[in-house]
PDB file of N, CA and C in Angstrom:
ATOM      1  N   UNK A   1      17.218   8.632  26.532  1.00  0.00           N
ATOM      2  CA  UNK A   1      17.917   7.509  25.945  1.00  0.00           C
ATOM      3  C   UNK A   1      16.958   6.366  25.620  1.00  0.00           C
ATOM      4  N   UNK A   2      15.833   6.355  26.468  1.00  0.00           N
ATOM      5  CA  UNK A   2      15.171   5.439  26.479  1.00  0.00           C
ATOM      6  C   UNK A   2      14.002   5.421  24.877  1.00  0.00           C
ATOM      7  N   UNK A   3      13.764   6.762  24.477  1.00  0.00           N
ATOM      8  CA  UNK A   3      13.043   6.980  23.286  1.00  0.00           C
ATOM      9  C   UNK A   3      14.037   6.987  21.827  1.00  0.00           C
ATOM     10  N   UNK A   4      15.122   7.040  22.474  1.00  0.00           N
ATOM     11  CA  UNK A   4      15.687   7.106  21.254  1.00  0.00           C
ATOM     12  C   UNK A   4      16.492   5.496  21.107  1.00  0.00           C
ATOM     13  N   UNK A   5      16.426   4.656  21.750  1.00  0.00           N
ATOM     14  CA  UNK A   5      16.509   2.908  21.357  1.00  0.00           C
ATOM     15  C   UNK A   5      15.478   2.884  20.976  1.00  0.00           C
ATOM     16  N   UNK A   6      13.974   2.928  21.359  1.00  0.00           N
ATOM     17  CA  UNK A   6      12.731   2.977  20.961  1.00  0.00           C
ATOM     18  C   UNK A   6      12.605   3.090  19.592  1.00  0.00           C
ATOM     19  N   UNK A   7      13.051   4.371  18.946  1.00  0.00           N
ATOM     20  CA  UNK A   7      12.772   4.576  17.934  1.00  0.00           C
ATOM     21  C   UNK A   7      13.825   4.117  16.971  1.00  0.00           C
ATOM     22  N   UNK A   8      15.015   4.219  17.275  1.00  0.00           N
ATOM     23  CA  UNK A   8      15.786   3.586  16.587  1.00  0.00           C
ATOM     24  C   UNK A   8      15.825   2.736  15.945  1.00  0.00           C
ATOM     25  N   UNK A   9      15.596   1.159  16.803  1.00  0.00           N
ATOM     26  CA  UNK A   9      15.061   0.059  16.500  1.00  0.00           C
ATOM     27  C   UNK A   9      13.789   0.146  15.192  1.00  0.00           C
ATOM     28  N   UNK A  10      13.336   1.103  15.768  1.00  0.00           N
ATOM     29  CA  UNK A  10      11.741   0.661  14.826  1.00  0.00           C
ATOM     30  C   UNK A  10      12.522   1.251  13.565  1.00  0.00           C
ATOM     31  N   UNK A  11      13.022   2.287  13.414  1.00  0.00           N
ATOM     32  CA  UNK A  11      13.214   2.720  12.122  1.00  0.00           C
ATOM     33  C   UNK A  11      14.130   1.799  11.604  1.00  0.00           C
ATOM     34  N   UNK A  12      14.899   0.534  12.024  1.00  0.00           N
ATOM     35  CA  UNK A  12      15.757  -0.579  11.597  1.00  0.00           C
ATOM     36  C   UNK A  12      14.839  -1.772  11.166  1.00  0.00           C
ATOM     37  N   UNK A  13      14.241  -1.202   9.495  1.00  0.00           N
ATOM     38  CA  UNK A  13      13.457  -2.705   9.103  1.00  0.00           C
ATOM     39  C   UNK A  13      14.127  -3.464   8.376  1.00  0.00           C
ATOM     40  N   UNK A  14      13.354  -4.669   7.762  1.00  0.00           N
ATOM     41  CA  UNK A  14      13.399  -5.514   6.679  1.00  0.00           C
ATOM     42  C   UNK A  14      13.131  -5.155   5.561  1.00  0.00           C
ATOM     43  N   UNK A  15      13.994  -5.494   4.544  1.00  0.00           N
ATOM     44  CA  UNK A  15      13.271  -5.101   3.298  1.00  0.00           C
ATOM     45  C   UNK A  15      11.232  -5.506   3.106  1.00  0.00           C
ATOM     46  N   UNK A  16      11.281  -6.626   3.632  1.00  0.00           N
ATOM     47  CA  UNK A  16      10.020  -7.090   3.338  1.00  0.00           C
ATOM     48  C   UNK A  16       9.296  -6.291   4.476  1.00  0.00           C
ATOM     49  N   UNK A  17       9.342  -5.929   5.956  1.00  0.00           N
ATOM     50  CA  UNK A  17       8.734  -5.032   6.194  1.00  0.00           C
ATOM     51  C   UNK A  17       8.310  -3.756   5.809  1.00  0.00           C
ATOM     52  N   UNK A  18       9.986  -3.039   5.037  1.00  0.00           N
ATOM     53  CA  UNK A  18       9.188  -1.863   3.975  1.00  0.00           C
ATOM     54  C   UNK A  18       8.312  -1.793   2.969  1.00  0.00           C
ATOM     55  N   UNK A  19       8.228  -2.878   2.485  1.00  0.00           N
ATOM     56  CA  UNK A  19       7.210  -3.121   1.322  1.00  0.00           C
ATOM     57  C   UNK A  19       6.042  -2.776   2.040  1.00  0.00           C
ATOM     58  N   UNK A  20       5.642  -3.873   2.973  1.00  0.00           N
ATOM     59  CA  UNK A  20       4.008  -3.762   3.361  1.00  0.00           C
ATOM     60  C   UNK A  20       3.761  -2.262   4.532  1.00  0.00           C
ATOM     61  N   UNK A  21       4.977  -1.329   4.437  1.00  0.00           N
ATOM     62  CA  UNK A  21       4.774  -0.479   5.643  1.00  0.00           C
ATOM     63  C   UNK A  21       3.612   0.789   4.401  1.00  0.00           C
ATOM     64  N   UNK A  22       2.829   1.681   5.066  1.00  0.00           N
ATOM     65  CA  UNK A  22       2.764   3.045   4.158  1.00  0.00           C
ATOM     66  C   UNK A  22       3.036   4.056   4.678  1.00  0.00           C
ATOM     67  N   UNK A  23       3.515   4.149   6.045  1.00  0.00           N
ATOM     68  CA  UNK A  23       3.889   5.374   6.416  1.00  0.00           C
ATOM     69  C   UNK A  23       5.360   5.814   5.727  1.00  0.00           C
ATOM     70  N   UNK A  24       6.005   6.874   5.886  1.00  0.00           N
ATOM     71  CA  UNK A  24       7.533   6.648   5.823  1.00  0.00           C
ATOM     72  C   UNK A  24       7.730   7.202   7.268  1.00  0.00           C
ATOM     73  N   UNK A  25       9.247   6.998   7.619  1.00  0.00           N
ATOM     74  CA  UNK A  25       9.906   6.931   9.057  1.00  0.00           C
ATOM     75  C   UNK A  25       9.523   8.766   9.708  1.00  0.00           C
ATOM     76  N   UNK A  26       9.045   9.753   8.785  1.00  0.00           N
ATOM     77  CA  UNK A  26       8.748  10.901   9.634  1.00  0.00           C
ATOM     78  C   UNK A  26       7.230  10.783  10.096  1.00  0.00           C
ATOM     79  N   UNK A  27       6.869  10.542   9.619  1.00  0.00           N
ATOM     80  CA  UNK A  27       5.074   9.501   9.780  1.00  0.00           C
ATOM     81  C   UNK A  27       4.954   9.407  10.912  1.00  0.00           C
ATOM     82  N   UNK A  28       6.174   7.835  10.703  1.00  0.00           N
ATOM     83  CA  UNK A  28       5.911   6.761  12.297  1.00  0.00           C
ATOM     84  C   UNK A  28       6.553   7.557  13.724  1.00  0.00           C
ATOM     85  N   UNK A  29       7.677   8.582  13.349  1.00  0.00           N
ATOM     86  CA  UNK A  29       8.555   8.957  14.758  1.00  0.00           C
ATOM     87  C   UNK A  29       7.244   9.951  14.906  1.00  0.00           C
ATOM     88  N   UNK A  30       6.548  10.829  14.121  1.00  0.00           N
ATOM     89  CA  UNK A  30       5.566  11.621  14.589  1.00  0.00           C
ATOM     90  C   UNK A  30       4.353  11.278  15.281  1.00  0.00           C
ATOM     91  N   UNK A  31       4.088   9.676  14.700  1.00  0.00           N
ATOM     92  CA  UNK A  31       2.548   9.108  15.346  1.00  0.00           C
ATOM     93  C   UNK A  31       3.327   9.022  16.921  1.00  0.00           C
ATOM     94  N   UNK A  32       4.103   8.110  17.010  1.00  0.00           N
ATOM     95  CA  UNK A  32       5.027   7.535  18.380  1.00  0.00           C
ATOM     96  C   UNK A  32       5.202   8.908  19.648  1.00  0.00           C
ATOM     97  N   UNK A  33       5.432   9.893  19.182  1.00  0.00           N
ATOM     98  CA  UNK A  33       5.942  10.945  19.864  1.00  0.00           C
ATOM     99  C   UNK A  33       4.196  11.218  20.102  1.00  0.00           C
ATOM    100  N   UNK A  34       3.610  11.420  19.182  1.00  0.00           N
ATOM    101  CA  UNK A  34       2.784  12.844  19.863  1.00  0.00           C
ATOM    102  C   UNK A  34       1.395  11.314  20.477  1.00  0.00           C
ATOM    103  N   UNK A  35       1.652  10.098  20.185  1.00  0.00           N
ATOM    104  CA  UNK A  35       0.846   9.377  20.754  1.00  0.00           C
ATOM    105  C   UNK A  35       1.262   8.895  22.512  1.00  0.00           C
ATOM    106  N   UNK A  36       2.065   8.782  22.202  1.00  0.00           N
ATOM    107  CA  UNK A  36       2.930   9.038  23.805  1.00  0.00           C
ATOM    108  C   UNK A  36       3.017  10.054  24.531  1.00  0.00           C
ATOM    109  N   UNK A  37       2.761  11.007  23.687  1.00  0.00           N
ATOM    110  CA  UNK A  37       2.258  12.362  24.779  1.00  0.00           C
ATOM    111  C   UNK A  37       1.482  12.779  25.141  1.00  0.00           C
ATOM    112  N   UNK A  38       0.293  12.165  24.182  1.00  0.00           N
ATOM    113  CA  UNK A  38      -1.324  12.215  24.523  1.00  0.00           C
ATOM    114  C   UNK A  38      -1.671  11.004  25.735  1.00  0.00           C
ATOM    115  N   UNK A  39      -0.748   9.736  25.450  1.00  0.00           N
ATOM    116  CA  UNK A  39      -0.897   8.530  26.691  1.00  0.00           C
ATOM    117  C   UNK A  39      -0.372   9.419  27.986  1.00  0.00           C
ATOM    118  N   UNK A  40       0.373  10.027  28.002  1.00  0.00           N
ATOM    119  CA  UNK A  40       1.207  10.683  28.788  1.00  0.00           C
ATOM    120  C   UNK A  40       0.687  11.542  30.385  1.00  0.00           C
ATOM    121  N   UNK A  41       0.029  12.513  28.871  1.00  0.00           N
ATOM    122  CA  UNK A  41      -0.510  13.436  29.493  1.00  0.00           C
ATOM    123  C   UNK A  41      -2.005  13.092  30.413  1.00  0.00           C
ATOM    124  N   UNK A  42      -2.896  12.544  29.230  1.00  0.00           N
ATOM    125  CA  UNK A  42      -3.991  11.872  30.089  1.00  0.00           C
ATOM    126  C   UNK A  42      -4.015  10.999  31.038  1.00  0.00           C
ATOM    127  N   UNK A  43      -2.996  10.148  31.447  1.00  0.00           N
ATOM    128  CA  UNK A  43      -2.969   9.135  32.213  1.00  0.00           C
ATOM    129  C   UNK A  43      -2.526  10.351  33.724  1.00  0.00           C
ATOM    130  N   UNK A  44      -2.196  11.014  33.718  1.00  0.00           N
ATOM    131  CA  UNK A  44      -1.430  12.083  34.908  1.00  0.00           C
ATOM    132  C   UNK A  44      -2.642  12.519  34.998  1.00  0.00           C
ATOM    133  N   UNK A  45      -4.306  13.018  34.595  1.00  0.00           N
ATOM    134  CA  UNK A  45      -5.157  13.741  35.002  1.00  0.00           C
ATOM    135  C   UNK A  45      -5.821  12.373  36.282  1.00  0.00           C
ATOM    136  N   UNK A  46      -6.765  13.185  36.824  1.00  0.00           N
ATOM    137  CA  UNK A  46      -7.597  12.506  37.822  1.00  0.00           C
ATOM    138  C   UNK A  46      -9.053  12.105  37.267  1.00  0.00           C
ATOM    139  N   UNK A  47      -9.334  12.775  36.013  1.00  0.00           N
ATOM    140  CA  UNK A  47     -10.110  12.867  34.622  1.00  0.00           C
ATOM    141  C   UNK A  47     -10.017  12.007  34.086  1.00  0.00           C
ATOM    142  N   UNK A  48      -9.585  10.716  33.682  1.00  0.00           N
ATOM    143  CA  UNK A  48      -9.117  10.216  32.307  1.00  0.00           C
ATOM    144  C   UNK A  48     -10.304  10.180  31.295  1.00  0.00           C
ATOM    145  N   UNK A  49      -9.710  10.121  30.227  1.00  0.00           N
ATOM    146  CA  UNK A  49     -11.172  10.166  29.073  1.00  0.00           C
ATOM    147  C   UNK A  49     -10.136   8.809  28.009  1.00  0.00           C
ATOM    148  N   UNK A  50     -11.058   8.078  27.991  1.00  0.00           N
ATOM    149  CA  UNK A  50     -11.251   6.842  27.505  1.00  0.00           C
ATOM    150  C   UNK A  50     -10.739   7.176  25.836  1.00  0.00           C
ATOM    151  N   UNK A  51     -11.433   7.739  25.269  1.00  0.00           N
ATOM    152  CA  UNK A  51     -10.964   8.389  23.776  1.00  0.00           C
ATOM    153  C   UNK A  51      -9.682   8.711  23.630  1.00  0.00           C
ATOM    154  N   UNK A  52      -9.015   9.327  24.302  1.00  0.00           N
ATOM    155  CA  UNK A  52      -7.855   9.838  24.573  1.00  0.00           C
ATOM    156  C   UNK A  52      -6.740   8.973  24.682  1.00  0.00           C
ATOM    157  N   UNK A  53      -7.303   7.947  25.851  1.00  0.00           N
ATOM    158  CA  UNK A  53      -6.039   7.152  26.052  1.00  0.00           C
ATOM    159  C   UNK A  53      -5.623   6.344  24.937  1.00  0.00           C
ATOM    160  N   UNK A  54      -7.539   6.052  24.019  1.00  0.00           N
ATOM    161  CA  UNK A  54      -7.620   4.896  22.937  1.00  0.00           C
ATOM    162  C   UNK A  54      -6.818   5.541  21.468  1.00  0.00           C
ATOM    163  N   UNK A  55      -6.727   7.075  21.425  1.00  0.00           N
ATOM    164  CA  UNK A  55      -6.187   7.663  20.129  1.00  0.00           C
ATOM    165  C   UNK A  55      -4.798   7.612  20.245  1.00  0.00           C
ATOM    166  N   UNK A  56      -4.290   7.997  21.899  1.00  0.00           N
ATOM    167  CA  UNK A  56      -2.491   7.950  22.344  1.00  0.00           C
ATOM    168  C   UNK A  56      -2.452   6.322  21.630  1.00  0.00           C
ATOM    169  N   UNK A  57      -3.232   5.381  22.008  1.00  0.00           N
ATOM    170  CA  UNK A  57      -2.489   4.259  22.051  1.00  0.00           C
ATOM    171  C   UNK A  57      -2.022   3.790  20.504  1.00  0.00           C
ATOM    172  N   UNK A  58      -3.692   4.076  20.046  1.00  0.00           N
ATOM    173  CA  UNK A  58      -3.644   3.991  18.336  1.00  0.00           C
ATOM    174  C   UNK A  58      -2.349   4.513  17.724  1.00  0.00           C
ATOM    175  N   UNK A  59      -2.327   5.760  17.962  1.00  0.00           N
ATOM    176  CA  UNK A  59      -1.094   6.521  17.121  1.00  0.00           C
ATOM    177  C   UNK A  59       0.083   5.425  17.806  1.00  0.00           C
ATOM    178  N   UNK A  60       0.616   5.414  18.877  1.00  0.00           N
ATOM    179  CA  UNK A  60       1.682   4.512  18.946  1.00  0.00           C
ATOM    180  C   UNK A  60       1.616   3.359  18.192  1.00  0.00           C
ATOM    181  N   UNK A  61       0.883   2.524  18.679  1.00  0.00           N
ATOM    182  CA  UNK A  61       0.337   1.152  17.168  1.00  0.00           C
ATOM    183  C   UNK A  61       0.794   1.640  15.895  1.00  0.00           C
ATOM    184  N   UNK A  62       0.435   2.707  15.341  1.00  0.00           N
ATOM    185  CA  UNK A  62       0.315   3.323  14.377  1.00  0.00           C
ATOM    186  C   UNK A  62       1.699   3.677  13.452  1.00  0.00           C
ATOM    187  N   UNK A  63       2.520   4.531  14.229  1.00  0.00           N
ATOM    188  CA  UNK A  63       3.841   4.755  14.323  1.00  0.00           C
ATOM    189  C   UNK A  63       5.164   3.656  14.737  1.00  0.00           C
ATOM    190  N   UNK A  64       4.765   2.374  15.548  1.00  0.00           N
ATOM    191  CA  UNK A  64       5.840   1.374  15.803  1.00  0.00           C
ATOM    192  C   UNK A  64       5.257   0.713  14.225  1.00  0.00           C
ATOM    193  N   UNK A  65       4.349  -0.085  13.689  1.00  0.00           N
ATOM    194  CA  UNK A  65       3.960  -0.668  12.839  1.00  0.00           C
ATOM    195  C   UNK A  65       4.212  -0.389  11.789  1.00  0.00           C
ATOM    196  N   UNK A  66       4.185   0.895  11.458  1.00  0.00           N
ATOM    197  CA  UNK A  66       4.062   1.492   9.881  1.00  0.00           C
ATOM    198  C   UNK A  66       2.827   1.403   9.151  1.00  0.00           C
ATOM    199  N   UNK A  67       1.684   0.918   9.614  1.00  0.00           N
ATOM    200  CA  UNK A  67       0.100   1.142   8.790  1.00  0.00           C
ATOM    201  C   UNK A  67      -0.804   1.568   9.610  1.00  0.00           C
ATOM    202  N   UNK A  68      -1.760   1.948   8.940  1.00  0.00           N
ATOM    203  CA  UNK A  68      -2.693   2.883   9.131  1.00  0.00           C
ATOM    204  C   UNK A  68      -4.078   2.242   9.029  1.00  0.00           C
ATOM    205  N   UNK A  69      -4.457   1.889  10.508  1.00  0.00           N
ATOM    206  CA  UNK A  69      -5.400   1.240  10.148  1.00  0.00           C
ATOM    207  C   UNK A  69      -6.727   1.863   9.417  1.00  0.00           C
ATOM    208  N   UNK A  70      -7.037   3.384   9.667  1.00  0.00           N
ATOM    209  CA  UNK A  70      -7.686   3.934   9.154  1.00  0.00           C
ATOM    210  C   UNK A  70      -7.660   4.138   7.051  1.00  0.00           C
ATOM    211  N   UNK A  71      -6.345   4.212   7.107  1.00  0.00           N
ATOM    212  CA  UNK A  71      -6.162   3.734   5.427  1.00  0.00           C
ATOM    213  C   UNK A  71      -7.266   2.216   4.582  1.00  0.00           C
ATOM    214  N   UNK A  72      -6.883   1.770   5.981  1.00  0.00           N
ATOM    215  CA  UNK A  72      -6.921   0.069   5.225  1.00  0.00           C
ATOM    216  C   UNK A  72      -8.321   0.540   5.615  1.00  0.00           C
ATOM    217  N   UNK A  73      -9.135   0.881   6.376  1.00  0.00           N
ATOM    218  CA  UNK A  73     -10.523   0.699   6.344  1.00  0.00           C
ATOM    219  C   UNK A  73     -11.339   1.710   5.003  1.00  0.00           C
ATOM    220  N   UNK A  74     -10.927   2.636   4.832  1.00  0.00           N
ATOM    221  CA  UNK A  74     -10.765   3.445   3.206  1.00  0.00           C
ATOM    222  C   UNK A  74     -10.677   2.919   2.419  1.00  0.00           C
ATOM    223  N   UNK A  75      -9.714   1.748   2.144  1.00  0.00           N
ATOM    224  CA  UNK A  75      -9.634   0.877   1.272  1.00  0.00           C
ATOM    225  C   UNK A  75      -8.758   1.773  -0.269  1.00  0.00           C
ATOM    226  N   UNK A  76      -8.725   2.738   0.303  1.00  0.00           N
ATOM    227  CA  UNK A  76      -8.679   3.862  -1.046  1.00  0.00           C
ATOM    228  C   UNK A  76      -7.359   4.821  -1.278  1.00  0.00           C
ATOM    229  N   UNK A  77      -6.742   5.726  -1.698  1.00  0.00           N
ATOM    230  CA  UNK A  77      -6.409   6.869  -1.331  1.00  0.00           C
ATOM    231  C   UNK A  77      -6.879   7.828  -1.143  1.00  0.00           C
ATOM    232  N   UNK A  78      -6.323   9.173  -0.591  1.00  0.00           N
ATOM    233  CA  UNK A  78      -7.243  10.188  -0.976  1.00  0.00           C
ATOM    234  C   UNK A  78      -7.574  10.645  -2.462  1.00  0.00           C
ATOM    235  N   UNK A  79      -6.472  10.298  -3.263  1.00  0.00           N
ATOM    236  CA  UNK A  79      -6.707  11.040  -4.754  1.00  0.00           C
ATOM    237  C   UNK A  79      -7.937   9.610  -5.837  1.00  0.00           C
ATOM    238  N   UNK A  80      -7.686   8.765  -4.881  1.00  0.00           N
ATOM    239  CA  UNK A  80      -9.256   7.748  -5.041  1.00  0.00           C
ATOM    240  C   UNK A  80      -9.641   7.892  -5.132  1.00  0.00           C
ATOM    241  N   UNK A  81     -10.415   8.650  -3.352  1.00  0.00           N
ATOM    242  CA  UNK A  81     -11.489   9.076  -3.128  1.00  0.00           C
ATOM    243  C   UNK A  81     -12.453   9.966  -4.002  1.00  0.00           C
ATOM    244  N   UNK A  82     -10.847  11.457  -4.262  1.00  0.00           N
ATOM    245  CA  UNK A  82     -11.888  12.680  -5.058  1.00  0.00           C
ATOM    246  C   UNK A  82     -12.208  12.194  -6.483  1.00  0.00           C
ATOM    247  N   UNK A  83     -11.521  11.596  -7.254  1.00  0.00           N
ATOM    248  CA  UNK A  83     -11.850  10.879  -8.605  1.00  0.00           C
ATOM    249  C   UNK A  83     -13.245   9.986  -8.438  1.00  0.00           C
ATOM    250  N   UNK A  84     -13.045   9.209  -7.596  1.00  0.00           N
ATOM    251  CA  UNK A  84     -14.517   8.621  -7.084  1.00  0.00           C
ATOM    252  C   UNK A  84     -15.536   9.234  -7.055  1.00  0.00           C
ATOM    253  N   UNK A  85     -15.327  10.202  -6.154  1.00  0.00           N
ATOM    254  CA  UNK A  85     -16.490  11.358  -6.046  1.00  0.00           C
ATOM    255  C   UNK A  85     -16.881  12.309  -7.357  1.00  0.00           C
ATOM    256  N   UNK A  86     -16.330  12.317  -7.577  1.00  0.00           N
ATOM    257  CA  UNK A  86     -15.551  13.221  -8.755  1.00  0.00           C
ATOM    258  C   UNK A  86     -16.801  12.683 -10.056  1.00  0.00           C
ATOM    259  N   UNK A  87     -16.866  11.355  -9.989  1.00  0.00           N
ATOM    260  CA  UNK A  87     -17.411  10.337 -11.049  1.00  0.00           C
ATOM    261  C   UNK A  87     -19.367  10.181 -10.854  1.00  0.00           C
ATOM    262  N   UNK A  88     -19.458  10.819  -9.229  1.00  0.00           N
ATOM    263  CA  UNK A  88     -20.777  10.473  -8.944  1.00  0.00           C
ATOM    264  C   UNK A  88     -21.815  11.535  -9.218  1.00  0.00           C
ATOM    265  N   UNK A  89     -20.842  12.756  -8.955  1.00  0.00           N
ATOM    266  CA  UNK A  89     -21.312  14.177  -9.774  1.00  0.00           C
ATOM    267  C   UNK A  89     -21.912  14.375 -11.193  1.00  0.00           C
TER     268      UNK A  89
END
């Protein structure tokens, strides 16, 4: 019950939040889920690995927010990118 207010909520935006979002809502419930299961899981070892906890957390960020911070550092799309590349050939 507790994941599904969680997500609920998040998938209840603003128009003006959809504008600036780029994921769409199967995106964000997928970052949320499988980033919470990676926080999940690693936090229960006696191991923890630092990377791990930092990618669970990202993807949650990732999935409540709707952007990608890795997009915005691309600056690009992918069909950018290969046209870009595409041009240097």
């Amino acid at each position: 019950m507790f994941w599904y207010t969680i997500l609920n909520s998040m998938l209840k935006t603003t128009i003006m939040e959809t504008e600036t979002r780029q994921l769409d809502n199967t995106e964000r419930i997928m970052s949320v889920v499988s980033g919470a299961t990676l926080l999940y899981n690693e936090l229960r070892k006696d191991n923890k690995s630092i990377i791990k906890i930092a990618m669970g957390a990202y993807l949650m960020q990732r999935g409540v927010t709707g952007k990608c911070a890795v997009s915005n550092l691309i600056g690009a799309g992918a069909s950018n990118l290969i046209s870009a590349a595409g041009k240097l050939v």
